[in-house]
N, C-alpha and C. Protein backbone atom coordinates (compact mmCIF):
# COMPACT_ATOMS: atom_id res chain seq x y z
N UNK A 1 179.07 102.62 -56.97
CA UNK A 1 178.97 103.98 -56.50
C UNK A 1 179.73 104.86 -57.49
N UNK A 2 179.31 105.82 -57.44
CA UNK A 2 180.23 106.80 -58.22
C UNK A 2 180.38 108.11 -57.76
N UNK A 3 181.40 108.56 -58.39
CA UNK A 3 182.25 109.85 -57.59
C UNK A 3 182.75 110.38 -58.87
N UNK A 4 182.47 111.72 -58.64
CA UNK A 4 182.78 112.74 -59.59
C UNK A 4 184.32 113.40 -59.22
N UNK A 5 185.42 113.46 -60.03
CA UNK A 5 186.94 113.82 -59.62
C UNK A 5 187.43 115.12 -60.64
N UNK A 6 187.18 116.54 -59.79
CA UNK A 6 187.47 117.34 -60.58
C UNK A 6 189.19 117.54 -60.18
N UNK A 7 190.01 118.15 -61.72
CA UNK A 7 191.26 118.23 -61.32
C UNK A 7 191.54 119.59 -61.63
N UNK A 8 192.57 120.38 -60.86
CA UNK A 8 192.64 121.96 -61.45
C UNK A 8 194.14 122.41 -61.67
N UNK A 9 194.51 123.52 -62.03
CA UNK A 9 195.69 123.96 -62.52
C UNK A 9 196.82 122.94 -63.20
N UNK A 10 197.51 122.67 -63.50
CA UNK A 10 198.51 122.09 -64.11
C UNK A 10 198.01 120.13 -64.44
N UNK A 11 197.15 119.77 -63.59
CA UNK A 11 196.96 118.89 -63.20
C UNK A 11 195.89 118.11 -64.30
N UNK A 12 195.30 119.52 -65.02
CA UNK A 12 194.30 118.86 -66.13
C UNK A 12 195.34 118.55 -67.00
N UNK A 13 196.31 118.57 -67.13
CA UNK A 13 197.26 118.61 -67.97
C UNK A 13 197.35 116.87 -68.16
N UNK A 14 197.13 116.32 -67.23
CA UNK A 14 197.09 114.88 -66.82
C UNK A 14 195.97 113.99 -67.17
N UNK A 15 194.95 115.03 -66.28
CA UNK A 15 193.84 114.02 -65.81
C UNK A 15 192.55 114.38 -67.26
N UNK A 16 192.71 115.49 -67.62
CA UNK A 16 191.64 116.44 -67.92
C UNK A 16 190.86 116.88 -66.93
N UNK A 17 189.75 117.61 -67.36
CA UNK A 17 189.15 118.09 -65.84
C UNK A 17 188.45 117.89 -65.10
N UNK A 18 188.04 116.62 -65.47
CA UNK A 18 186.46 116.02 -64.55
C UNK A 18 186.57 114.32 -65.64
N UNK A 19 186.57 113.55 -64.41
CA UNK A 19 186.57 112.30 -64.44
C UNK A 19 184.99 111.75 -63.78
N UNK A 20 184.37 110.76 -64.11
CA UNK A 20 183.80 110.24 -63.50
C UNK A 20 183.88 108.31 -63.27
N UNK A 21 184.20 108.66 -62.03
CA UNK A 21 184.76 107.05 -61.14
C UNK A 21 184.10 106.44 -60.99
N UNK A 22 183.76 105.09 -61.57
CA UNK A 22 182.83 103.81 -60.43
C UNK A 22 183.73 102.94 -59.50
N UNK A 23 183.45 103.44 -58.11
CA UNK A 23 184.15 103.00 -57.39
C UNK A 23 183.36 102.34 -56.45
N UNK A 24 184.15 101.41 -55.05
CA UNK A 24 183.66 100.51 -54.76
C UNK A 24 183.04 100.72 -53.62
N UNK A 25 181.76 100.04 -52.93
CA UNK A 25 181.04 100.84 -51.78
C UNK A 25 182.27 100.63 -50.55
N UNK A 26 182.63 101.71 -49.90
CA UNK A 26 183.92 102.06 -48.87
C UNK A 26 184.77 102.51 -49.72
N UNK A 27 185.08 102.51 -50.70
CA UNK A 27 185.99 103.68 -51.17
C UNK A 27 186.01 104.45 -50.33
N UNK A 28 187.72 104.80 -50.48
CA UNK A 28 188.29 106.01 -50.24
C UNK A 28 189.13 106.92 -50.87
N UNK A 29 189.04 108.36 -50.76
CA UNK A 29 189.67 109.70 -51.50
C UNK A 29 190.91 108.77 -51.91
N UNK A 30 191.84 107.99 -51.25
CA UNK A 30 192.70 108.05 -52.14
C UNK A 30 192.63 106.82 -53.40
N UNK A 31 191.49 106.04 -53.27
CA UNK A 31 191.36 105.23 -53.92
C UNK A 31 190.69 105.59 -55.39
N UNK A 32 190.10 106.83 -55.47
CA UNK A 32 189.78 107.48 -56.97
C UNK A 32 190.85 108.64 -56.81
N UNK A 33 191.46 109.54 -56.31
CA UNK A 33 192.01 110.22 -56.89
C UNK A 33 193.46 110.09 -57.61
N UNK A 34 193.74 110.41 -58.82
CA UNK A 34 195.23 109.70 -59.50
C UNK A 34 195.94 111.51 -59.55
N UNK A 35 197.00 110.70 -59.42
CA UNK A 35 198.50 112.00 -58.90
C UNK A 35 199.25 111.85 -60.04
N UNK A 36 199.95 112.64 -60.87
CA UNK A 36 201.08 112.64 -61.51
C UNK A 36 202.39 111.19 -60.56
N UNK A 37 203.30 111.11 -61.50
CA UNK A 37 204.63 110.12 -60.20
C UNK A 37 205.15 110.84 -59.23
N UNK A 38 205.08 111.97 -59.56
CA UNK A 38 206.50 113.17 -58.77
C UNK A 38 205.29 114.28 -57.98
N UNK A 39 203.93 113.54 -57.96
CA UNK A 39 203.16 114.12 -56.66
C UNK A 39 202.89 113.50 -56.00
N UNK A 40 202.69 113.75 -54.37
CA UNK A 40 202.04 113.54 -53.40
C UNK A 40 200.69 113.90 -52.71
N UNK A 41 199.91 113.41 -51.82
CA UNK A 41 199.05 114.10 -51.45
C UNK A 41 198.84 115.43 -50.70
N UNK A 42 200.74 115.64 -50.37
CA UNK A 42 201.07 116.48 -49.41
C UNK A 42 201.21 117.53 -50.54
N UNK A 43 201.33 117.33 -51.81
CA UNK A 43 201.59 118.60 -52.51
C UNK A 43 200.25 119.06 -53.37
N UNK A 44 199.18 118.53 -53.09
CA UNK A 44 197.66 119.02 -53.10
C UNK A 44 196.91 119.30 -52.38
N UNK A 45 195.59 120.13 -52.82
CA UNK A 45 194.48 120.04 -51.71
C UNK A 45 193.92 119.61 -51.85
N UNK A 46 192.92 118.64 -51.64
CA UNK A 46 191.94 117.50 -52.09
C UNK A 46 190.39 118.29 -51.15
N UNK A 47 189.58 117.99 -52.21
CA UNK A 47 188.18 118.63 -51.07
C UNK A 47 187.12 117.70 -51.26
N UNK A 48 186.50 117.20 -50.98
CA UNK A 48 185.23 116.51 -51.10
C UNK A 48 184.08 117.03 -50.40
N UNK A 49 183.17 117.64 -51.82
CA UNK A 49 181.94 118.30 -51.57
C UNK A 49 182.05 119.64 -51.28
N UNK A 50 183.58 120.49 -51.51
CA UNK A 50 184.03 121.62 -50.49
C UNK A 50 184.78 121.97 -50.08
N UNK A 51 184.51 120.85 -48.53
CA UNK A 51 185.45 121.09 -47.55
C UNK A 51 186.78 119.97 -47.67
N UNK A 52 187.42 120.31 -47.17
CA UNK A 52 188.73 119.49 -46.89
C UNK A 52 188.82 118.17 -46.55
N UNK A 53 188.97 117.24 -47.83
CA UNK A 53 189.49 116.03 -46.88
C UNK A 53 190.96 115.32 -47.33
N UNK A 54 191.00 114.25 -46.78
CA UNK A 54 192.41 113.55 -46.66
C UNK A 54 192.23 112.24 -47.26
N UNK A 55 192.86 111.44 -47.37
CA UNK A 55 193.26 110.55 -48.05
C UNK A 55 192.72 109.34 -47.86
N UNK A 56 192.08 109.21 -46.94
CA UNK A 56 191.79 108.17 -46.20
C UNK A 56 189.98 108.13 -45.80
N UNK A 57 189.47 109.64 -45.84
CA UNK A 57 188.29 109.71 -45.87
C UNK A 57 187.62 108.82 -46.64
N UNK A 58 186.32 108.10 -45.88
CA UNK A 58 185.28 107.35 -47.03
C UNK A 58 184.79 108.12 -47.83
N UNK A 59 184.22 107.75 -49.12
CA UNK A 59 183.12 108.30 -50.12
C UNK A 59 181.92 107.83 -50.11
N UNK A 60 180.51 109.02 -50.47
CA UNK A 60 179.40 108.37 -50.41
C UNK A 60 178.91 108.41 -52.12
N UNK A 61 178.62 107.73 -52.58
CA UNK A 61 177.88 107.77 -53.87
C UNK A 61 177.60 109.20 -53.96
N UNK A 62 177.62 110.00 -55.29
CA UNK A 62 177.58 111.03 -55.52
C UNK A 62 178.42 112.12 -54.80
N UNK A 63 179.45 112.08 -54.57
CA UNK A 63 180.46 112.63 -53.92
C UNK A 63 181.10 113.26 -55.19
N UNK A 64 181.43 114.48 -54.89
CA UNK A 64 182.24 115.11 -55.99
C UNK A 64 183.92 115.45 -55.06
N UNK A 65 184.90 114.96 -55.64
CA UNK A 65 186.35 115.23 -55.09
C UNK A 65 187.36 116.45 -56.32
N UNK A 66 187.61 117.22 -55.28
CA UNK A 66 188.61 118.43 -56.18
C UNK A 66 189.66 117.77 -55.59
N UNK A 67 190.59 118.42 -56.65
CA UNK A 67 192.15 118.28 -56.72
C UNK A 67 192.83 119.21 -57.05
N UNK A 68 193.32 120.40 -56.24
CA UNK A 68 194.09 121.65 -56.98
C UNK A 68 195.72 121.68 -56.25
N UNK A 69 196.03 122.31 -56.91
CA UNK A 69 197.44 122.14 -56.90
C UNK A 69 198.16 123.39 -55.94
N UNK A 70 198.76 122.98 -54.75
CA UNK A 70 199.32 124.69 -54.25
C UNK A 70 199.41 125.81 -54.90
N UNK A 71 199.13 127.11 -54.70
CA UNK A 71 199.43 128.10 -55.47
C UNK A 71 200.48 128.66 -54.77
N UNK A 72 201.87 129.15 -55.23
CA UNK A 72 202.33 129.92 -54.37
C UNK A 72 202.84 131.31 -55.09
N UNK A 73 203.84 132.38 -54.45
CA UNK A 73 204.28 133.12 -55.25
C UNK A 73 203.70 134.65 -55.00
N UNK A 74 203.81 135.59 -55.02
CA UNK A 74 203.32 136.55 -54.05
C UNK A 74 203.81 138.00 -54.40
């Protein structure tokens, strides 16, 4: 299966900006997405297809997963 892993703000800095994963049928979000050491999932937003998911969500073949980084500051 494969899954498309876009990464944004500071984070391409890492990943670059679009990975593409062969991952395994039941994969899950956290099983393709890769974090810096000194991140968590709690300090991203992860979306698959969009909307919001979590860490633990399955993937379906052709699934595209974002990864952006809190913005804060105001």
């Amino acid at each position: 299966m494969r899954v498309k892993v876009k990464y944004f703000g500071y984070l391409t800095e890492y990943f670059g900006r679009e990975l593409e994963v062969e991952a395994p049928e039941g994969a899950r979000v956290r099983d393709v997405v890769r974090l810096p050491p000194d991140v968590s999932f709690d300090d991203v937003i992860v979306l698959r297809n969009g909307r919001p998911a979590k860490p633990l969500d399955r993937l379906e073949d052709g699934d595209t997963v974002s990864v952006l980084p809190h913005i804060s500051g105001g």
